[in-house]
N, C-alpha and C. Protein backbone atom coordinates (compact mmCIF):
# COMPACT_ATOMS: atom_id res chain seq x y z
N UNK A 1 -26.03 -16.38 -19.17
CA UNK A 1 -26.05 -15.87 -20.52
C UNK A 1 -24.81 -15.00 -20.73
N UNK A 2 -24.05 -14.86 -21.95
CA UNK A 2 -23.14 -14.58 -22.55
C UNK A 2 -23.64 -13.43 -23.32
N UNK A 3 -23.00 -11.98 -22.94
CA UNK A 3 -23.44 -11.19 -24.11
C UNK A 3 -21.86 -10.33 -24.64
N UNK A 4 -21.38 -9.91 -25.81
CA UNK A 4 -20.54 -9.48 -25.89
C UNK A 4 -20.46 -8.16 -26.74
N UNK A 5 -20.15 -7.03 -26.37
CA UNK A 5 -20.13 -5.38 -27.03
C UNK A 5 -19.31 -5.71 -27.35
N UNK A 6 -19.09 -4.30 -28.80
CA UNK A 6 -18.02 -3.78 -29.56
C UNK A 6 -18.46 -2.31 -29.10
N UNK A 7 -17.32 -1.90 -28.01
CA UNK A 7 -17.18 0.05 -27.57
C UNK A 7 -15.82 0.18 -28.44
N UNK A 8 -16.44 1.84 -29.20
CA UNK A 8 -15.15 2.17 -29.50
C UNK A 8 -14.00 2.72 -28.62
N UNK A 9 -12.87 2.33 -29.46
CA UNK A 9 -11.65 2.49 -28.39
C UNK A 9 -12.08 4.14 -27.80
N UNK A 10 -12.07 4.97 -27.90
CA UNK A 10 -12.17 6.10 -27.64
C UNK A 10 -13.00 6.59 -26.48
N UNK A 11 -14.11 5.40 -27.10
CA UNK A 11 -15.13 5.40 -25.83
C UNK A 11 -14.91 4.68 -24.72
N UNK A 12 -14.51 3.96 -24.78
CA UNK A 12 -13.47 2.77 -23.63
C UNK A 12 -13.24 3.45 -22.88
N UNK A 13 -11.53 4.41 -23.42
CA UNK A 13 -10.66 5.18 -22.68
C UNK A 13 -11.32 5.80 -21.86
N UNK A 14 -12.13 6.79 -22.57
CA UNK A 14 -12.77 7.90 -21.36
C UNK A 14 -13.75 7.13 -20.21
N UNK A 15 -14.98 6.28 -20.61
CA UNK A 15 -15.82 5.75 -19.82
C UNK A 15 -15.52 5.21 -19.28
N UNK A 16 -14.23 3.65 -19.26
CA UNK A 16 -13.92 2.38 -18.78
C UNK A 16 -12.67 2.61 -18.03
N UNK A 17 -12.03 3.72 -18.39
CA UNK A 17 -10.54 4.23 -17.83
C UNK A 17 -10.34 3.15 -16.37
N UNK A 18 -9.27 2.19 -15.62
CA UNK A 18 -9.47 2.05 -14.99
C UNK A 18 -10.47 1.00 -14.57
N UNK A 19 -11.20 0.96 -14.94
CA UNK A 19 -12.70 -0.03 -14.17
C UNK A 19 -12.86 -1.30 -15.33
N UNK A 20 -13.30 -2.82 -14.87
CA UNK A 20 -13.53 -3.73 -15.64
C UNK A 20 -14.95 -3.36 -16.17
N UNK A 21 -14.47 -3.69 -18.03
CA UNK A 21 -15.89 -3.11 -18.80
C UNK A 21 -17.05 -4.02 -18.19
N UNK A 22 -16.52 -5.45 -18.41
CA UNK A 22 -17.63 -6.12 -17.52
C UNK A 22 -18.78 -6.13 -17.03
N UNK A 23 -17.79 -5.45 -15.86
CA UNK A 23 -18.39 -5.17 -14.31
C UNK A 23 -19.64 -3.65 -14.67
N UNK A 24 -19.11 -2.90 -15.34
CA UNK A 24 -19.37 -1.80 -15.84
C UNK A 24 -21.02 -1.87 -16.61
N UNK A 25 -21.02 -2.87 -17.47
CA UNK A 25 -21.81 -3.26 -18.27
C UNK A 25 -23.00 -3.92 -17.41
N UNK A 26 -22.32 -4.89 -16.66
CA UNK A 26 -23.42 -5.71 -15.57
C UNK A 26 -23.92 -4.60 -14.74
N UNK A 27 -23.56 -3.62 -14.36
CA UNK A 27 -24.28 -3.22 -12.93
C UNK A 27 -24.72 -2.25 -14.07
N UNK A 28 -24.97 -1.17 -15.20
CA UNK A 28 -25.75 -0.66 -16.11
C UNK A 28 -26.68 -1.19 -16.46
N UNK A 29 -26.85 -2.77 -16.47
CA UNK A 29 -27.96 -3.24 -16.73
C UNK A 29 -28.60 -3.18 -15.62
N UNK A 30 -28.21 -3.54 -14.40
CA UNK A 30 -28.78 -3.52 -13.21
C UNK A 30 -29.11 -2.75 -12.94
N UNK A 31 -28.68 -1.45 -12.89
CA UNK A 31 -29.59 -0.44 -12.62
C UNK A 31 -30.58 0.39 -13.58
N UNK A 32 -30.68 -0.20 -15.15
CA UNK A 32 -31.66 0.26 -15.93
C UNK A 32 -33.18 -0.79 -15.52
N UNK A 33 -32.56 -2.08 -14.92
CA UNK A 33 -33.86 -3.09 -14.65
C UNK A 33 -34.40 -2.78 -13.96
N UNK A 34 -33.81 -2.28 -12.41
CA UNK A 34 -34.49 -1.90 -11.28
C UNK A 34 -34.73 -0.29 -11.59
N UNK A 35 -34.71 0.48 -12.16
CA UNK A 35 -34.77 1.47 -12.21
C UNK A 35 -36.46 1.53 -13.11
N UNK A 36 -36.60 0.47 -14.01
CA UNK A 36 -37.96 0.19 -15.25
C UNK A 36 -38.58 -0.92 -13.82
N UNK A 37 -38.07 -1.18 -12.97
CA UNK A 37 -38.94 -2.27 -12.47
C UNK A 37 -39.55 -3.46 -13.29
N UNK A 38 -38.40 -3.78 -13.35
CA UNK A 38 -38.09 -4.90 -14.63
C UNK A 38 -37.46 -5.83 -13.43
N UNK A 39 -36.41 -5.81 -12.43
CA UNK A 39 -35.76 -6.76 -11.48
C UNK A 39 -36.16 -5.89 -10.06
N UNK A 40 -35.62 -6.93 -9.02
CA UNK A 40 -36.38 -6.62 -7.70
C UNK A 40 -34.42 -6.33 -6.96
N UNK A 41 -34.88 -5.82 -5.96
CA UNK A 41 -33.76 -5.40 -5.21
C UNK A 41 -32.72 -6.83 -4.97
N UNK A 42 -33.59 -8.14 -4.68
CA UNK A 42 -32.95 -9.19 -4.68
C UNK A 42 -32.55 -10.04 -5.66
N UNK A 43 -33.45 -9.72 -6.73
CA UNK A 43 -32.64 -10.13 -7.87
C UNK A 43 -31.36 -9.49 -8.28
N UNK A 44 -31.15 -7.86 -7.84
CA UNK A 44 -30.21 -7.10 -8.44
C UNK A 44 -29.12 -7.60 -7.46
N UNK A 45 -29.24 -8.04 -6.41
CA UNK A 45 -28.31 -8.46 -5.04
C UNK A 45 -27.78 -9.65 -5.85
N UNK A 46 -28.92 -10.69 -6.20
CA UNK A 46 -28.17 -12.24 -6.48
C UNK A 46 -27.32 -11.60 -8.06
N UNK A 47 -27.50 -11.21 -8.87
CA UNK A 47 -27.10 -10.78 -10.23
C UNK A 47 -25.59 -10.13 -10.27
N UNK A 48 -25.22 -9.37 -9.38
CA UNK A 48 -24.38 -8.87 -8.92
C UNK A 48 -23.33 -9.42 -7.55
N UNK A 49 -23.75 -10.52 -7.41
CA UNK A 49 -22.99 -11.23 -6.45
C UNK A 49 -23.11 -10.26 -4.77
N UNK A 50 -24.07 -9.76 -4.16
CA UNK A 50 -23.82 -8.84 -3.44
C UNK A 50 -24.22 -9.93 -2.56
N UNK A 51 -23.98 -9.46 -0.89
CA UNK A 51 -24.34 -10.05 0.41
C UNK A 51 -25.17 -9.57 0.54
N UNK A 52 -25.67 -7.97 0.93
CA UNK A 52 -26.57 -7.57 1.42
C UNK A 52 -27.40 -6.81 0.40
N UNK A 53 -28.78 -6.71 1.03
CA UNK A 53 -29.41 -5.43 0.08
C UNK A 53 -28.73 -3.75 0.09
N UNK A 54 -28.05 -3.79 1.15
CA UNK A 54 -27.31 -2.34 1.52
C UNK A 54 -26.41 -1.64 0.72
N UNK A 55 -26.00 -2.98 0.10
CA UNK A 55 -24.93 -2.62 -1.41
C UNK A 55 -25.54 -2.22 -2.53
N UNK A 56 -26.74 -3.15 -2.85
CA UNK A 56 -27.73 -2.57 -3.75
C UNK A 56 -28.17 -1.36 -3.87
N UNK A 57 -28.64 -0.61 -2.17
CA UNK A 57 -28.91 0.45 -1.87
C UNK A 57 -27.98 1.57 -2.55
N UNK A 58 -26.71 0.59 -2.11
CA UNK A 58 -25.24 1.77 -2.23
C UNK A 58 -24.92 2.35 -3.73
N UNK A 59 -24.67 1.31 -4.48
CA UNK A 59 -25.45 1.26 -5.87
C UNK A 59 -26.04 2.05 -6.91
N UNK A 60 -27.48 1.78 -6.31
CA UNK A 60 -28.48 2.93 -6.55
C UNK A 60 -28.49 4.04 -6.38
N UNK A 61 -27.98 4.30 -5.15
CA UNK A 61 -27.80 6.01 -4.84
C UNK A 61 -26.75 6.37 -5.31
N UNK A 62 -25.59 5.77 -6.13
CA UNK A 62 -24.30 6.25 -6.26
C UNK A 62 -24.53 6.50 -7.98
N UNK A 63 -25.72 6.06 -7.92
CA UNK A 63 -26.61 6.60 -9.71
C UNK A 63 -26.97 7.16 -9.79
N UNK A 64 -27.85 7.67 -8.39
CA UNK A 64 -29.08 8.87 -8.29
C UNK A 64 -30.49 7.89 -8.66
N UNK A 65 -30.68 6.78 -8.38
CA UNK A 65 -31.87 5.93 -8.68
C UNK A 65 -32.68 6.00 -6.93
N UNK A 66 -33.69 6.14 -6.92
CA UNK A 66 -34.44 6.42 -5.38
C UNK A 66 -35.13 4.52 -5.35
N UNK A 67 -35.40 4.67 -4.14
CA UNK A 67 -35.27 2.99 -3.86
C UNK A 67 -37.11 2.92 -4.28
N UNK A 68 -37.56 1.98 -4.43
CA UNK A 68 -38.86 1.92 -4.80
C UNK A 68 -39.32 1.07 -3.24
N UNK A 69 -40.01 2.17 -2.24
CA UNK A 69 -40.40 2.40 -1.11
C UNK A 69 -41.53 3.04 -0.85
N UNK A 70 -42.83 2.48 -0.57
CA UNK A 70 -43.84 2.80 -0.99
C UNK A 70 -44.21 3.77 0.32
N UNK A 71 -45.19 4.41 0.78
CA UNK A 71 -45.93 4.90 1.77
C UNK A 71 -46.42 4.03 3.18
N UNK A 72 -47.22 3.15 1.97
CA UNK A 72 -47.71 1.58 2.13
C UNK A 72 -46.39 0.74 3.11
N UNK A 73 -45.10 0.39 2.80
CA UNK A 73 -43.69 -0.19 2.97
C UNK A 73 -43.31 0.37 4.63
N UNK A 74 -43.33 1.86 4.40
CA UNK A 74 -43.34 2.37 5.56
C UNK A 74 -43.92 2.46 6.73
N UNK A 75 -45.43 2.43 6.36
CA UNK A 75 -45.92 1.95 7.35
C UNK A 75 -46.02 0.93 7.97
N UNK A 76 -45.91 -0.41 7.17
CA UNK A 76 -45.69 -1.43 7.92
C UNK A 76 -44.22 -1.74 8.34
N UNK A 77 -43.75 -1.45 8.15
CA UNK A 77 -41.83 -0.90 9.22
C UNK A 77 -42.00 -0.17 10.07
N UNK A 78 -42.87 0.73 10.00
CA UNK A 78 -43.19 1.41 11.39
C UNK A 78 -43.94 0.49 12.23
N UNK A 79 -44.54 0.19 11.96
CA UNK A 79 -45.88 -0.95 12.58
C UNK A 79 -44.89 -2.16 13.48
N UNK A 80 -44.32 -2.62 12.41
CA UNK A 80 -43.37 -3.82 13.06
C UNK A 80 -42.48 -3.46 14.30
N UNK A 81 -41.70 -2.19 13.97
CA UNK A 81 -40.86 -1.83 14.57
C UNK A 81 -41.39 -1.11 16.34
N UNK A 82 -43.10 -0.93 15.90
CA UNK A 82 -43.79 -0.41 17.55
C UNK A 82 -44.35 -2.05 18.10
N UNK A 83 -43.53 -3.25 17.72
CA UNK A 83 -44.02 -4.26 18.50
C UNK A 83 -43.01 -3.90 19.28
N UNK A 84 -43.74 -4.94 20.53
CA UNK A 84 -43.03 -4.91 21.64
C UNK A 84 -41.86 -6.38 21.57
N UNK A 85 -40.85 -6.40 22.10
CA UNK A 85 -39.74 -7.19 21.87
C UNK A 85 -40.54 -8.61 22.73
N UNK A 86 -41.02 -8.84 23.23
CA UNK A 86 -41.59 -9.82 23.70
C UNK A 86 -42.39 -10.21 22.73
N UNK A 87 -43.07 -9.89 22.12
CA UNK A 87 -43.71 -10.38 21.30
C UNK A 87 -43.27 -11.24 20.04
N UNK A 88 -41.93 -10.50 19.26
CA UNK A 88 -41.20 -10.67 18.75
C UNK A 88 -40.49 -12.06 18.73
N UNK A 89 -40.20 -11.69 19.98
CA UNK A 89 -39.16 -13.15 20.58
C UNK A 89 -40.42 -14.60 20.36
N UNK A 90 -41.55 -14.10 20.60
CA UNK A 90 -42.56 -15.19 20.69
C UNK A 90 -43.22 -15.75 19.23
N UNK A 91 -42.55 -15.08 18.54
CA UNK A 91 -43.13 -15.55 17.10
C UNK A 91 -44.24 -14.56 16.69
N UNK A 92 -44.26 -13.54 16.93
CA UNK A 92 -45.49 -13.36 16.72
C UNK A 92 -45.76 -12.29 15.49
N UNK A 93 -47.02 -11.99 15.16
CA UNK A 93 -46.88 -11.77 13.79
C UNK A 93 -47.42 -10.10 13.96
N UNK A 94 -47.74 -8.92 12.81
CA UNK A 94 -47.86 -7.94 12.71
C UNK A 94 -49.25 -7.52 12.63
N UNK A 95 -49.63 -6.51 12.25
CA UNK A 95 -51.29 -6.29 11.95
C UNK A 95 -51.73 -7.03 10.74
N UNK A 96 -50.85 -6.74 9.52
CA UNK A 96 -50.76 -7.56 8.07
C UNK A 96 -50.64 -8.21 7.98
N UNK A 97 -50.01 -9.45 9.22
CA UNK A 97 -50.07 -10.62 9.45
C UNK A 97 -48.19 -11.39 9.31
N UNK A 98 -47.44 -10.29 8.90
CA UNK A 98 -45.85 -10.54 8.33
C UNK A 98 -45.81 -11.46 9.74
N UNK A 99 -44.94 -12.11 9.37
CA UNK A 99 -44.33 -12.96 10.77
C UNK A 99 -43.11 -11.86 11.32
N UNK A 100 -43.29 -11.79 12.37
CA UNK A 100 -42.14 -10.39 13.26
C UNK A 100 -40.90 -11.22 13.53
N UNK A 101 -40.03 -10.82 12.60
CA UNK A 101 -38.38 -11.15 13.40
C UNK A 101 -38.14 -11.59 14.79
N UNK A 102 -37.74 -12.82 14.91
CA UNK A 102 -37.69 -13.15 16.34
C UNK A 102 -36.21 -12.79 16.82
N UNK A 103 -36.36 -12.44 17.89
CA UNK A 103 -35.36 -11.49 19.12
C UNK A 103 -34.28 -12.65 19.56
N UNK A 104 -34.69 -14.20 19.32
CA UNK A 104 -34.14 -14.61 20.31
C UNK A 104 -32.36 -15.20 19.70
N UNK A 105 -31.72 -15.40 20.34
CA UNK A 105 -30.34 -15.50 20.07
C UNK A 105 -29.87 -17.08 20.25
């Protein structure tokens, strides 16, 4: 989709000084979506052309937006992360049932 502003010149100068309005415009939306929980961290990744979620992260915090990370999120990252690497390597899955990152190379 194609969208196109009219900023006044004035407002340009000071806000855009330097930086493609663009680019400027796209990641403002991006971070008002994920910010309303309107888009997901991976939508804001594919939308923005990013590789990782880490950029997204980078992003967000460089807005002051806090990542939407539940209590709930944490604990099962903790959970995953007290398997044992053998297990891991074996396919094996979590208490919640996530399939565990396999180890093997």
């Amino acid at each position: 989709m194609q969208v196109t502003l009219t900023i006044p010149d004035e407002v340009a100068e000071s806000y855009l000084a330097g930086k493609d309005p663009t680019r400027v415009a796209l990641e403002a939306i991006a971070i008002d979506a994920y910010r309303t929980q309107k888009l997901t961290e991976s939508q804001i990744r594919r939308m923005l052309g990013y590789g990782t979620r880490m950029q997204v992260h980078a992003l967000l915090k460089a807005h002051g937006v806090p990542l939407h990370y539940s209590p709930e999120h944490l604990a099962l990252d903790i959970q995953a992360s007290e398997q044992p690497l053998a297990q891991r390597a074996s396919g094996a899955r979590c208490k919640c049932g996530t399939a565990l990152p396999s180890m093997k190379q």
